[in-house]
Protein backbone atom coordinates (compact mmCIF):
# COMPACT_ATOMS: atom_id res chain seq x y z
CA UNK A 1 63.99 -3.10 -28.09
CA UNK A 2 67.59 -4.05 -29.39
CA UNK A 3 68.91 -7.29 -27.03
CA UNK A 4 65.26 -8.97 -26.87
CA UNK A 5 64.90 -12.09 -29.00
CA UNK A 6 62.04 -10.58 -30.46
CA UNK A 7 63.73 -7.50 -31.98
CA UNK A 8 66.51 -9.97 -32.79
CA UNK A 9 64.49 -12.41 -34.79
CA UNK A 10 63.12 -9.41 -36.46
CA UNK A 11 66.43 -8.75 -37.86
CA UNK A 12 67.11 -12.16 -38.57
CA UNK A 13 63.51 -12.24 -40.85
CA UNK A 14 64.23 -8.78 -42.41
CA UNK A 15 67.94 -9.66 -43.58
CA UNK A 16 66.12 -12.71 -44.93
CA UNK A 17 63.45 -11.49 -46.39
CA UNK A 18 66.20 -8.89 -48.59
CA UNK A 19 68.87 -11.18 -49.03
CA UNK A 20 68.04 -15.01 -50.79
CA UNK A 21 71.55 -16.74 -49.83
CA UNK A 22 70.99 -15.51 -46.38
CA UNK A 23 67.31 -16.79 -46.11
CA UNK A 24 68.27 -20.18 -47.96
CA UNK A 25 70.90 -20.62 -44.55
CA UNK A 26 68.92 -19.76 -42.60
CA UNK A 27 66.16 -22.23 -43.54
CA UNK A 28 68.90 -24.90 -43.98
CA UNK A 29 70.90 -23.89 -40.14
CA UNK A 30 68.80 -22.08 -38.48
CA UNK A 31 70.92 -22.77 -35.37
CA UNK A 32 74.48 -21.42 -36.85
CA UNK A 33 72.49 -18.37 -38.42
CA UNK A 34 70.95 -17.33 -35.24
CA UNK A 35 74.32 -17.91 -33.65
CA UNK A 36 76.55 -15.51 -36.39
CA UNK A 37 73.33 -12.61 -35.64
CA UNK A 38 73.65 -12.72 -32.05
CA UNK A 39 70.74 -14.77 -31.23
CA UNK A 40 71.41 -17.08 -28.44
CA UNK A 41 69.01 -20.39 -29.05
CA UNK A 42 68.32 -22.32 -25.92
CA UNK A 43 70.87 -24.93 -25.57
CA UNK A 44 69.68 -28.35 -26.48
CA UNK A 45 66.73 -27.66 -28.39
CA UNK A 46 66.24 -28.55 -32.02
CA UNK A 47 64.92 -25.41 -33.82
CA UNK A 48 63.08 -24.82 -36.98
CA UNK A 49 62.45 -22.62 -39.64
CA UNK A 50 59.68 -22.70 -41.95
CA UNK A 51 58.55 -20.49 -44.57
CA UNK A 52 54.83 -19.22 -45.08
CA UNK A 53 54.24 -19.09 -48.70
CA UNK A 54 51.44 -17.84 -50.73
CA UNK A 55 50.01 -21.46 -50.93
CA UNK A 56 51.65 -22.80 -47.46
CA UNK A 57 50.39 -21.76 -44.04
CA UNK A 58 52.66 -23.28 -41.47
CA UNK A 59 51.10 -23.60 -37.80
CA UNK A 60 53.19 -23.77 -34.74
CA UNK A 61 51.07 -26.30 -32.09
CA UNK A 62 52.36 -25.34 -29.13
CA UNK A 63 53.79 -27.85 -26.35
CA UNK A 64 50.65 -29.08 -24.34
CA UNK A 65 51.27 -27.82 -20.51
CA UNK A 66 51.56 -30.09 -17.98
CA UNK A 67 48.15 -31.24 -16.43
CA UNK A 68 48.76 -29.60 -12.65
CA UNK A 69 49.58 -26.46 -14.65
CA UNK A 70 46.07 -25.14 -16.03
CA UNK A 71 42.92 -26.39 -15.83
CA UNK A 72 39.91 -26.76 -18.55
CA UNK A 73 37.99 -23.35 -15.95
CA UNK A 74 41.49 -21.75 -16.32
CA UNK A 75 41.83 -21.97 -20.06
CA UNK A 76 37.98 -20.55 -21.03
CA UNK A 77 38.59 -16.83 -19.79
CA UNK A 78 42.04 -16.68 -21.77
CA UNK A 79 40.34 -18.16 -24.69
CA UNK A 80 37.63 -15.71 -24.50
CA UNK A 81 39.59 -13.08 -24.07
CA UNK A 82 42.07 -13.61 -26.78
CA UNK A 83 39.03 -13.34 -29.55
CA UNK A 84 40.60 -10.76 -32.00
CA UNK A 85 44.05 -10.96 -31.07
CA UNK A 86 45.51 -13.52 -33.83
CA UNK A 87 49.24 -13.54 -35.45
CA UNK A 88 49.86 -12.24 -38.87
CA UNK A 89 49.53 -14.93 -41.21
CA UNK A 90 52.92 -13.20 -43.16
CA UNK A 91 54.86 -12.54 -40.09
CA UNK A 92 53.56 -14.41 -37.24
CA UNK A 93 53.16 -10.99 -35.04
CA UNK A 94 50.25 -10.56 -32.68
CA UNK A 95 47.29 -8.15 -34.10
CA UNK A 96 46.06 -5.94 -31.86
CA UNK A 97 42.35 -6.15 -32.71
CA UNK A 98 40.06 -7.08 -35.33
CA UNK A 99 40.12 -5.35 -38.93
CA UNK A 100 43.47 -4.11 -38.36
CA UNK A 101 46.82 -4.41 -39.80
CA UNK A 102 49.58 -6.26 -38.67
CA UNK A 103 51.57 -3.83 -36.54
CA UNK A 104 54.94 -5.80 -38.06
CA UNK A 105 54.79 -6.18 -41.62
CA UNK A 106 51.59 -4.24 -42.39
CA UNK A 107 49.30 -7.28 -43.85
CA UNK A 108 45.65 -7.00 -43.32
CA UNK A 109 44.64 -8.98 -40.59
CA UNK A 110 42.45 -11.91 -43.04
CA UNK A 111 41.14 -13.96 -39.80
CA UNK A 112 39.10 -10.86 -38.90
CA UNK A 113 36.03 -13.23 -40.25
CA UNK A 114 36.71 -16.14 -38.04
CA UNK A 115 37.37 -14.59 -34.94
């Protein structure tokens, strides 16, 4: 949907992915870029853009909650429940279940064998 970051950042990676100078600012200011397409970056935070390449796989570890906020009983159901449901190794998107392509960018989902 036009307005959400996610459609947003879409438009950012697709503009990238078809123009070099573009993607070479964007992985050099991500901030400014994201700025000149209408992206509005939290204030204060330091963001970055890294590329996934054919021989590097960039993982994002998210920021640990605090302790009050889940519990080790809280986190097993998610986990179990989020078996099949891994990002796109090309564009980070969510796949919607096992063996299937990436609803995004159309990649084969290749952590079908791990899951």
């Amino acid at each position: 949907m036009p307005g959400t970051f996610e459609y947003q950042w879409g438009q950012v990676v697709a503009q990238a992915w078809s123009d070099p100078a573009f993607k070479a600012k964007l992985l050099a200011d991500p901030v400014a870029v994201l700025q000149e397409n209408g992206v509005r970056p939290p204030a204060g935070l330091r963001i970055n853009v890294a590329e996934n390449t054919d021989e590097v796989l960039n993982l994002v570890l998210p920021a640990k909650p605090p302790a009050q906020e889940l519990s080790e009983e809280d986190l097993q159901p998610v986990g179990a429940s989020q078996r099949g449901y891994e990002s796109c190794f090309r564009c980070g998107e969510s796949c919607n279940r096992c063996g299937e392509s990436c609803n995004r960018c159309g990649e084969s989902c290749h952590r079908c064998e791990r899951c």
